[in-house]
Structures are given as C-alpha cells and as structure tokens.
N, C-alpha and C. Protein backbone atom coordinates (compact mmCIF):
# COMPACT_ATOMS: atom_id res chain seq x y z
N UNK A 1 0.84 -1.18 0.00
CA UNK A 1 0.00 0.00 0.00
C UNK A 1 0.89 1.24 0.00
N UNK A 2 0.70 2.15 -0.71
CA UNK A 2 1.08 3.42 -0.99
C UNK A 2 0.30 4.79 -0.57
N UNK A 3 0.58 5.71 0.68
CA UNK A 3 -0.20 6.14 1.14
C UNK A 3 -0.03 7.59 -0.03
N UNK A 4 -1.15 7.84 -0.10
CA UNK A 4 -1.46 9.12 -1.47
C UNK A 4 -1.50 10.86 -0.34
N UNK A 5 -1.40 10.88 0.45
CA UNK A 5 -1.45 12.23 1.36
C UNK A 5 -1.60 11.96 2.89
N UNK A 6 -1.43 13.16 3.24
CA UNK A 6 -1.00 13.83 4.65
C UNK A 6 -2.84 12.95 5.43
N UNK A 7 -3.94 13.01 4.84
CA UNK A 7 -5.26 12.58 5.58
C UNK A 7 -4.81 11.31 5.39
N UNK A 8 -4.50 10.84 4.12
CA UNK A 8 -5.18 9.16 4.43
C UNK A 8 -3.86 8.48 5.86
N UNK A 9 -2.94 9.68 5.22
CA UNK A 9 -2.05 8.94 6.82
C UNK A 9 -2.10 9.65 7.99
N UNK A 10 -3.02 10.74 8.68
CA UNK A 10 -3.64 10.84 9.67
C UNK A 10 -4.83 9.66 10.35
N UNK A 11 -5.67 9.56 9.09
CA UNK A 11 -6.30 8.90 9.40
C UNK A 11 -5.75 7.00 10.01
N UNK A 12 -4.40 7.00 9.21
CA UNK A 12 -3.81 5.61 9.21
C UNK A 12 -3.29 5.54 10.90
N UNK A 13 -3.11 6.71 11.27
CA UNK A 13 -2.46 7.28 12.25
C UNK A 13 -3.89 7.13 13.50
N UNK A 14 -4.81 8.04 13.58
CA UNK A 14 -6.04 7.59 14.50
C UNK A 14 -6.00 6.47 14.54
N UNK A 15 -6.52 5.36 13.72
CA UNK A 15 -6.61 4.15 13.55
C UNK A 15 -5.64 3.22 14.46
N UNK A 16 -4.45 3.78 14.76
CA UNK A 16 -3.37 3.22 15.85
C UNK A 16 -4.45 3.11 17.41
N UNK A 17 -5.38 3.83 17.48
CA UNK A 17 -5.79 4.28 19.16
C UNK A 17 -6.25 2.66 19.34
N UNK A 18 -5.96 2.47 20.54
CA UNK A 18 -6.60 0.93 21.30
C UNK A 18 -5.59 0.09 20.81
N UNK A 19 -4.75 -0.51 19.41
CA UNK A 19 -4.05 -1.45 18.85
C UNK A 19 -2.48 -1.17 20.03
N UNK A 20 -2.75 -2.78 20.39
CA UNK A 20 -1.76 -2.85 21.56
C UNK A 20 -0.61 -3.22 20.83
N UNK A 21 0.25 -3.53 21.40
CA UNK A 21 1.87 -3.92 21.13
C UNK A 21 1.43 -5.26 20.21
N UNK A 22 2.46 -5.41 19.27
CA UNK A 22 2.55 -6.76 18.96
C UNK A 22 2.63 -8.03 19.27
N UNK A 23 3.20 -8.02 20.97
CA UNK A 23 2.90 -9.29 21.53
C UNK A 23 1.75 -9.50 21.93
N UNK A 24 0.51 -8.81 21.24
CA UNK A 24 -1.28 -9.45 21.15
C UNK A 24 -1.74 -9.08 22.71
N UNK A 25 -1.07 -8.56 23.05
CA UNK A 25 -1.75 -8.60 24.74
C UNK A 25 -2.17 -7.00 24.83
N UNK A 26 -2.66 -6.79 25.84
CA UNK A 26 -2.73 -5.43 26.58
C UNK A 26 -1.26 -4.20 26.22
N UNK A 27 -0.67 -5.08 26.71
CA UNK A 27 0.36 -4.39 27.47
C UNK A 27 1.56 -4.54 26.26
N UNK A 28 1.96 -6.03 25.70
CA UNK A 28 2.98 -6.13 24.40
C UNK A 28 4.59 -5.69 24.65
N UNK A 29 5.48 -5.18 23.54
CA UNK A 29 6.52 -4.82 23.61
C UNK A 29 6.30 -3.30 23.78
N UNK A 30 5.58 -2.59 23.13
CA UNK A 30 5.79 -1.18 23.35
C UNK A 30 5.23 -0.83 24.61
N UNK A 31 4.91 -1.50 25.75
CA UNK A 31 4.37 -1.17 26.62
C UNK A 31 3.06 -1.00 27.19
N UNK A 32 3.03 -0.49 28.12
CA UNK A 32 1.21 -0.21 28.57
C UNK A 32 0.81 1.27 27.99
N UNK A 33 1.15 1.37 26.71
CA UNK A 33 0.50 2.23 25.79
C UNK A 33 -0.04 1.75 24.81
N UNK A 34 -0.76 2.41 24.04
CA UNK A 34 -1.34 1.51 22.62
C UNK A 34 -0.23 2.30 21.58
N UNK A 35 -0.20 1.30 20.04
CA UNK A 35 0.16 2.21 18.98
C UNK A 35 0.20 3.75 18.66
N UNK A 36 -1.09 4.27 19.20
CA UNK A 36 -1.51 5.23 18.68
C UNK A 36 -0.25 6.25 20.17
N UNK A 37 -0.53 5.86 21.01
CA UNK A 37 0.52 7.02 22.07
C UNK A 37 1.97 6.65 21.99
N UNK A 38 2.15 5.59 21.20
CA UNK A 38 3.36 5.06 21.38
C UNK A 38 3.78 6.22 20.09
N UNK A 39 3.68 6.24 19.31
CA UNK A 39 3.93 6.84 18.29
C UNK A 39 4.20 8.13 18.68
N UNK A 40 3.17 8.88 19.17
CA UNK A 40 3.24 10.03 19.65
C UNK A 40 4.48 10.26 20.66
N UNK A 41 4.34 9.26 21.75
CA UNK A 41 5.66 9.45 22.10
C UNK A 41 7.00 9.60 21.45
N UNK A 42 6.97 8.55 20.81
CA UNK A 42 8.09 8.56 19.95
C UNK A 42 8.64 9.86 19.66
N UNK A 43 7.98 10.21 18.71
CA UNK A 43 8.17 11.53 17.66
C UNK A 43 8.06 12.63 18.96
N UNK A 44 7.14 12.79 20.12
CA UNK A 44 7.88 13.96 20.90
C UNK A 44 9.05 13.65 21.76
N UNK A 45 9.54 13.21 21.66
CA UNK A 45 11.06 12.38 22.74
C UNK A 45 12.30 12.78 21.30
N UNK A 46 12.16 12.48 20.33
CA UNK A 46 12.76 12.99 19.00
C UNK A 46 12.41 14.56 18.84
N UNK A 47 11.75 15.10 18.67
CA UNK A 47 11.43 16.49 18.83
C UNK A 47 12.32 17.37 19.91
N UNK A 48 12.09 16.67 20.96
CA UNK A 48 13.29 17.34 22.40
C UNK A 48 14.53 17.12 21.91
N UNK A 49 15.18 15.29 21.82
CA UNK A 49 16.00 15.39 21.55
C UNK A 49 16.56 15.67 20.33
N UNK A 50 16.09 15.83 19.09
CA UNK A 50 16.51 16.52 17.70
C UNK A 50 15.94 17.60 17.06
N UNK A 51 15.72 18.31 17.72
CA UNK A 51 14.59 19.65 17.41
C UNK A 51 15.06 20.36 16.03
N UNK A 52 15.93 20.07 15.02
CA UNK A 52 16.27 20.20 14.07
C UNK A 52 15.56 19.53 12.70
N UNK A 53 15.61 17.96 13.00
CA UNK A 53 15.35 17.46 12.22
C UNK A 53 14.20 16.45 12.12
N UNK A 54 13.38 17.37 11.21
CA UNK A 54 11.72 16.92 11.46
C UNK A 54 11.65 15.70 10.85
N UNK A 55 12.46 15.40 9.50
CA UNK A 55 12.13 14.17 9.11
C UNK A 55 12.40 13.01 9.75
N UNK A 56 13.33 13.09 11.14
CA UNK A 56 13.43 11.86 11.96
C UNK A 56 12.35 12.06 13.15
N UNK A 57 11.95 13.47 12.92
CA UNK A 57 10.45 13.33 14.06
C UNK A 57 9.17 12.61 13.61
N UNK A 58 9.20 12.84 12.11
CA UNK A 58 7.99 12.61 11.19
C UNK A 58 8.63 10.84 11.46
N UNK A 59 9.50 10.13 11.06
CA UNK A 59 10.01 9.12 11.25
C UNK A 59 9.07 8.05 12.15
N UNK A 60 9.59 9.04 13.79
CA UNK A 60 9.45 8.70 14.91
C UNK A 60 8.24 8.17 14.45
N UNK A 61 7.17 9.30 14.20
CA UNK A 61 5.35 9.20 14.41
C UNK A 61 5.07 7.82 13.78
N UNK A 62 5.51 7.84 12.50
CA UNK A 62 4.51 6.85 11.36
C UNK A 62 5.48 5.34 11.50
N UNK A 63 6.38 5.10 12.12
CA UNK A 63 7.08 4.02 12.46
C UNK A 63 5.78 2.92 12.70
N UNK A 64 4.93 2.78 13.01
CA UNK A 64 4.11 2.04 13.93
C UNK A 64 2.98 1.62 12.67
N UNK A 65 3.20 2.01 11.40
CA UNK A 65 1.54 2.04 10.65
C UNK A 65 1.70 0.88 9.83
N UNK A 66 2.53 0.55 9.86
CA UNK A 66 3.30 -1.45 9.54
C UNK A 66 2.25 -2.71 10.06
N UNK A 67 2.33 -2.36 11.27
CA UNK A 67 1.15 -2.87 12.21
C UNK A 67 0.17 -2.89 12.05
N UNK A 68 -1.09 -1.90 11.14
CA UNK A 68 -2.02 -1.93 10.76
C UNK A 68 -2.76 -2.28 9.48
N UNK A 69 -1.25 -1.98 8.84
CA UNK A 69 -1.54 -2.51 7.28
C UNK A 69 -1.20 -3.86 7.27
N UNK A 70 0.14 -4.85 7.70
CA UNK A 70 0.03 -6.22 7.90
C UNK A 70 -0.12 -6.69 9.52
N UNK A 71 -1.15 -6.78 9.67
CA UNK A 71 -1.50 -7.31 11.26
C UNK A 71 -0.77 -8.50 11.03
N UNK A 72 -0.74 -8.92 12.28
CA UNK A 72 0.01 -10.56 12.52
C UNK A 72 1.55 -10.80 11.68
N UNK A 73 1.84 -9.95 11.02
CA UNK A 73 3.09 -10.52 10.31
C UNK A 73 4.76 -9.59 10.77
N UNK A 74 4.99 -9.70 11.72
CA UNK A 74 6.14 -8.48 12.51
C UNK A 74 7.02 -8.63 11.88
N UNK A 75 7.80 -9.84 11.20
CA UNK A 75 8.45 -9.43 10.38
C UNK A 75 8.73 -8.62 8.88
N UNK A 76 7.69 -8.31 8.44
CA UNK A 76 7.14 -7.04 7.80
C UNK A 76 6.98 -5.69 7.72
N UNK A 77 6.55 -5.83 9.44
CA UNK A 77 6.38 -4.28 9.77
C UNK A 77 6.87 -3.25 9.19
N UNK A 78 8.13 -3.43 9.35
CA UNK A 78 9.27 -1.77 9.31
C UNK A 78 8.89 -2.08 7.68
N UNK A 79 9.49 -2.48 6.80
CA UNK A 79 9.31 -2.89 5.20
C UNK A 79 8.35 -2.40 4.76
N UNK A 80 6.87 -2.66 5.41
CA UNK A 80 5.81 -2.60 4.82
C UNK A 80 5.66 -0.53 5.18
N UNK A 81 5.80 -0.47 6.23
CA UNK A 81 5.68 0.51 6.67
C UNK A 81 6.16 1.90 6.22
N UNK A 82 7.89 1.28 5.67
CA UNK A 82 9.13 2.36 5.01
C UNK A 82 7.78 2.14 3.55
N UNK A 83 7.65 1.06 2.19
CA UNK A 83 7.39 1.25 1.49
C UNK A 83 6.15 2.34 1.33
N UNK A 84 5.27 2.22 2.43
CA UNK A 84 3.80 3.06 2.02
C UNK A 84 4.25 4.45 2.45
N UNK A 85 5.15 5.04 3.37
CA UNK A 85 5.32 6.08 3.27
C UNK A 85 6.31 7.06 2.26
N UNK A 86 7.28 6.13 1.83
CA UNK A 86 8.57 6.45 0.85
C UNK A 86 7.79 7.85 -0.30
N UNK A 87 6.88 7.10 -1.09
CA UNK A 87 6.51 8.32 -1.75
C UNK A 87 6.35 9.90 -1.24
N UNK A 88 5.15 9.53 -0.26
CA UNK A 88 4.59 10.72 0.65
C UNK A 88 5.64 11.20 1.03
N UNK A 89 6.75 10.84 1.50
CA UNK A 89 7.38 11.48 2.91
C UNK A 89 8.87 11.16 2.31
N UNK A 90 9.24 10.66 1.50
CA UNK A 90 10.53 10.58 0.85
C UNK A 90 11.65 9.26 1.24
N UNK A 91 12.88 9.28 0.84
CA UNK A 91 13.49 8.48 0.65
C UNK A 91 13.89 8.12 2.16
N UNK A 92 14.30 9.06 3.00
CA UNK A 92 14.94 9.45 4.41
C UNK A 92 14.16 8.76 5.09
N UNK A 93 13.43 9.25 5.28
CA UNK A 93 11.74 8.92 6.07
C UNK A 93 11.56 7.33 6.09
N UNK A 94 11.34 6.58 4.66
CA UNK A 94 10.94 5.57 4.47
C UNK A 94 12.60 4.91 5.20
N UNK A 95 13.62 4.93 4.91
CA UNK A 95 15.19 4.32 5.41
C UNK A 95 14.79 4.37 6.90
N UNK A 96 14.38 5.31 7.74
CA UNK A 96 14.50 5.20 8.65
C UNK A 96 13.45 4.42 9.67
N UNK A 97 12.24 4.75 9.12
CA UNK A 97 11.27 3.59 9.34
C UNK A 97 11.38 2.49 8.92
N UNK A 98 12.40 2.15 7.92
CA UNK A 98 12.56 0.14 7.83
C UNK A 98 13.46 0.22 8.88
N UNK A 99 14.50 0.94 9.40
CA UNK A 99 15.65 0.84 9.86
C UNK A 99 14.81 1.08 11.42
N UNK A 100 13.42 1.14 11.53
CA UNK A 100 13.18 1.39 12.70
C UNK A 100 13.08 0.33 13.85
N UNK A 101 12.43 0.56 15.26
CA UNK A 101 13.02 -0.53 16.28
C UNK A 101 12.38 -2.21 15.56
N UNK A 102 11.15 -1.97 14.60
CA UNK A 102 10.38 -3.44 14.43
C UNK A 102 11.05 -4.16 13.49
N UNK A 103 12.07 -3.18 12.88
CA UNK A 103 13.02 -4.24 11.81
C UNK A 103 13.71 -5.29 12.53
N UNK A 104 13.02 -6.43 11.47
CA UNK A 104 14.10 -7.65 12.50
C UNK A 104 15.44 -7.85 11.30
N UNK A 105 15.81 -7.46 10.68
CA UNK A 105 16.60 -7.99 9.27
C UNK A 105 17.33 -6.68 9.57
N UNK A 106 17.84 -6.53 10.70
CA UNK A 106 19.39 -5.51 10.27
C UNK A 106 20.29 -5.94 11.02
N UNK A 107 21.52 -5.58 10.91
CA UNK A 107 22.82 -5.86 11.63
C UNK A 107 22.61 -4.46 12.02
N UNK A 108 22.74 -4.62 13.41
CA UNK A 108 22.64 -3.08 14.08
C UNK A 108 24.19 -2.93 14.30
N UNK A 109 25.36 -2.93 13.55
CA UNK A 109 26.42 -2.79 13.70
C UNK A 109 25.99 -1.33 12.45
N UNK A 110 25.55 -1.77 11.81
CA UNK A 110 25.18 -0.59 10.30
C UNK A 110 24.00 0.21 11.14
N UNK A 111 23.55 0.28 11.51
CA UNK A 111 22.77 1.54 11.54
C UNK A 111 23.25 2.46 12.42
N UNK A 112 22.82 3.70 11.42
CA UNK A 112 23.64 4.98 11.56
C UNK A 112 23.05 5.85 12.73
N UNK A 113 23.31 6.94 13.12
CA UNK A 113 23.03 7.17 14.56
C UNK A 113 21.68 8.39 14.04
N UNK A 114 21.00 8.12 13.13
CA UNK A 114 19.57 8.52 13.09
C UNK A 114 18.76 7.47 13.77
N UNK A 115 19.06 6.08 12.99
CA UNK A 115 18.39 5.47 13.31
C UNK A 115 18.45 4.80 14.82
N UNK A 116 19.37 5.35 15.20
CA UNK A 116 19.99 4.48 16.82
C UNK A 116 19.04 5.47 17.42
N UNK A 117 18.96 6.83 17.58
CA UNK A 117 18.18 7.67 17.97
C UNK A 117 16.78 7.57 17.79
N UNK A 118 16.10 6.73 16.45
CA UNK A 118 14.88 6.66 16.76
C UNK A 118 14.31 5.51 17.20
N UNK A 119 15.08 4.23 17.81
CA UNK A 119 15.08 3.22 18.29
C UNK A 119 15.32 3.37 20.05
N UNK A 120 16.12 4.47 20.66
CA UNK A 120 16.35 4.80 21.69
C UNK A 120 15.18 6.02 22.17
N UNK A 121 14.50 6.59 21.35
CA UNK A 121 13.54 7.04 21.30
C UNK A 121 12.14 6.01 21.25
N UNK A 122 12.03 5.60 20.39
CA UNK A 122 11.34 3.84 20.52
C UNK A 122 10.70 3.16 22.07
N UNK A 123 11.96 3.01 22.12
CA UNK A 123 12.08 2.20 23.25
C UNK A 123 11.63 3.17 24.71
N UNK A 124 11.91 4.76 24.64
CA UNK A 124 11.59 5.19 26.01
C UNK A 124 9.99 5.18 25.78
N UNK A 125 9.24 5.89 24.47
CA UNK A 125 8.11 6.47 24.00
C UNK A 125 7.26 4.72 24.85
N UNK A 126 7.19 4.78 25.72
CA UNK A 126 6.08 3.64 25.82
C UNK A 126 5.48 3.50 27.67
N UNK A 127 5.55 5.51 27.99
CA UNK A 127 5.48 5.42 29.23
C UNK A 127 3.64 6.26 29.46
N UNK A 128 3.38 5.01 30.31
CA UNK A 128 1.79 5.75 30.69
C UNK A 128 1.79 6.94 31.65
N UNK A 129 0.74 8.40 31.07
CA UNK A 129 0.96 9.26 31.87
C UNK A 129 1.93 9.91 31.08
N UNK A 130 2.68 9.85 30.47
CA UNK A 130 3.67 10.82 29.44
C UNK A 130 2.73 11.91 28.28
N UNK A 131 2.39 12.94 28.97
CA UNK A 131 1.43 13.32 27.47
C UNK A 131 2.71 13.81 26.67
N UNK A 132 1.72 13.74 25.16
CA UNK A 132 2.98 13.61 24.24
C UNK A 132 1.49 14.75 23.29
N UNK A 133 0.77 14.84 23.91
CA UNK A 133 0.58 16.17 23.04
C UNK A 133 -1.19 15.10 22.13
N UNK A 134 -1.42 15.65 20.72
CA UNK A 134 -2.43 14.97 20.25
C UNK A 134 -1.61 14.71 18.47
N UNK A 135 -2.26 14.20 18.12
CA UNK A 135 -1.97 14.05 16.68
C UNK A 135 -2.40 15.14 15.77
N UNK A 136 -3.47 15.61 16.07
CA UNK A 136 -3.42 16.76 15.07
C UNK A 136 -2.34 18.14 15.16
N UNK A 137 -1.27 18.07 16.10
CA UNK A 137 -0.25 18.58 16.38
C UNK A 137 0.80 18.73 15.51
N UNK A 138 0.43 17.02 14.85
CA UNK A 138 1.49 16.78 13.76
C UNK A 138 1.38 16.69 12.23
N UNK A 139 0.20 17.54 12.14
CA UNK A 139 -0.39 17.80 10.85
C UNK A 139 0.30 18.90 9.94
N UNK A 140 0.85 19.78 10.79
CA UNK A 140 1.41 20.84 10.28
C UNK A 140 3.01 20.40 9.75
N UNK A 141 3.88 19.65 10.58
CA UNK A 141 4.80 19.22 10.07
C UNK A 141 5.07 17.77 9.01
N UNK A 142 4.11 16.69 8.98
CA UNK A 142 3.79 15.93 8.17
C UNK A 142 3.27 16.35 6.72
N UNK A 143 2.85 17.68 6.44
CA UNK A 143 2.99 18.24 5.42
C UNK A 143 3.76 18.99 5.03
N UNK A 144 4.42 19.69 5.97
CA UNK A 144 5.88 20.42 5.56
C UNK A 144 7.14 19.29 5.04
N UNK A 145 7.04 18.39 5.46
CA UNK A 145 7.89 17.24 5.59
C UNK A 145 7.50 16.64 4.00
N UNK A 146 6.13 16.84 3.53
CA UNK A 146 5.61 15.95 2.34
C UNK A 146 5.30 16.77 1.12
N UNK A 147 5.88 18.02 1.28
CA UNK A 147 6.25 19.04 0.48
C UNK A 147 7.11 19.25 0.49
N UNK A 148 8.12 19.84 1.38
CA UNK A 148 9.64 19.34 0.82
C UNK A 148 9.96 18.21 -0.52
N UNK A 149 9.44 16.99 0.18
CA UNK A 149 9.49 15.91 -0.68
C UNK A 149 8.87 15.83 -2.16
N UNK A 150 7.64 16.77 -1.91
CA UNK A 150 7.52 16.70 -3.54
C UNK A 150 7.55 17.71 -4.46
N UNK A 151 8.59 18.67 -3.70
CA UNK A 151 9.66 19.49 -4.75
C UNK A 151 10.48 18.98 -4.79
N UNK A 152 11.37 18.70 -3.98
CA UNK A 152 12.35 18.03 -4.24
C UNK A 152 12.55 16.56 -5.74
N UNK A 153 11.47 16.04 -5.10
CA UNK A 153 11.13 14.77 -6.16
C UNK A 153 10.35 15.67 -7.47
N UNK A 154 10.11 16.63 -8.11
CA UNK A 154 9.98 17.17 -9.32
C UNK A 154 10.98 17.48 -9.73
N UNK A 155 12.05 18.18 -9.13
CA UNK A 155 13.66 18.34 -9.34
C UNK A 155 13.98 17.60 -9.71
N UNK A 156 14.13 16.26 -9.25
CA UNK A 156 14.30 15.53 -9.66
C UNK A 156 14.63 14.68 -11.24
C-alpha cells in the first residue's frame, strides 16, 4: 500500500488508538501504551531530543503504521511501513522507518546514529501518563515534511 497524502495517513495514524503492542496482549513490547501514544511518544522524545530534524520526528510518528496494514506478520512491519510512506514522505523517512526498532533484518552494527536515535527514542516512547501532546499537532509538520518531498522529487 502506498499512502497518497497527509489525511489518508492521519487517518492511518487515529486508527493506531486501542491497537496494543505486537505481543497481542494489553500491554505487548511497546508497553502499557497503545500504537496510537506510542507513536506520539516517539516523535515527541525525538522532537526534544533533535529539534532540528523533522524528518526523523515525522520518522518517529509513522514508524508504527506497519502494524495496521500487515496485522500478525512483525516481520514485515518496518518494510511494509518504510514502502507506504517512501513516496509521501521521501526516501529518508521511508530508510529510517525500515531501519526502525520493528526491523528484525538488520545488523545493528550498520545503523547509523539517526536510526539508533529513533530506536532509543522507541524504546523510552512507551510510558503511561507521558502526554505527548495529540496528533493533530502533527499535521502541520507531516505536510511540511511531504512538500519538501515533492519538490524536491519534481527536481528531480
């Protein structure tokens, strides 16, 4: 799947609320948060710590939408996840979401310290009681982020 704009992946994005961690339970690997706050966390824990660079914040957010498009299949996730955003959101974006924490197919000897950062980000984003703000927060930069990208990609 190839996401065509900034709504259909908001909406891909709501759609995270209630969907627990991948280990099927309540609670899972990302914690006693669901998808939908985990994400959010993510991308504001990246925001503090990289307040520069939005496309590893934008990263952070949509890391998680793997999960909804192939349920049950985790080894997929990051793959499925980098491909549907790559267009929208560019080349960076999509690298760093395969390269994100659900990739099981990397030698983490190679990944570069974007991606170590949004995996260490990952991993804190999964605390209950952390507000991390709402999603329509991140509407404004998910299109700055997806305009960049498609000047850039007419330059092209």
């Amino acid at each position: 799947m190839e996401l065509r704009g900034v709504e259909e992946l908001m909406d891909l994005l709501h759609a995270c609320r209630g969907t627990p961690g991948h280990g099927g339970g309540p609670v899972g690997p990302v914690g006693p948060v669901d998808l939908h706050q985990h994400a959010l966390q993510t991308a504001a824990l990246l925001r503090r710590s990289r307040p520069a660079d939005k496309e590893l914040q934008v990263a952070g957010l949509v890391h998680v939408i793997g999960r909804l498009l192939v349920p049950g299949t985790p080894t997929r996730h990051a793959r499925v996840a980098a491909d549907a955003v790559r267009h929208l959101l560019g080349e960076r974006v999509a690298r760093l979401v395969h390269d994100s924490p659900y990739a099981t197919d990397l030698d983490p000897r190679v990944v570069d310290a974007d991606a170590l950062a949004l995996r260490q980000a990952d991993e804190a984003g999964r605390a209950p009681g952390f507000d991390a703000g709402v999603l329509e927060d991140w509407r404004t930069l998910l299109e700055l982020v997806a305009q960049q990208h498609s000047r850039l990609g007419a330059v092209d």
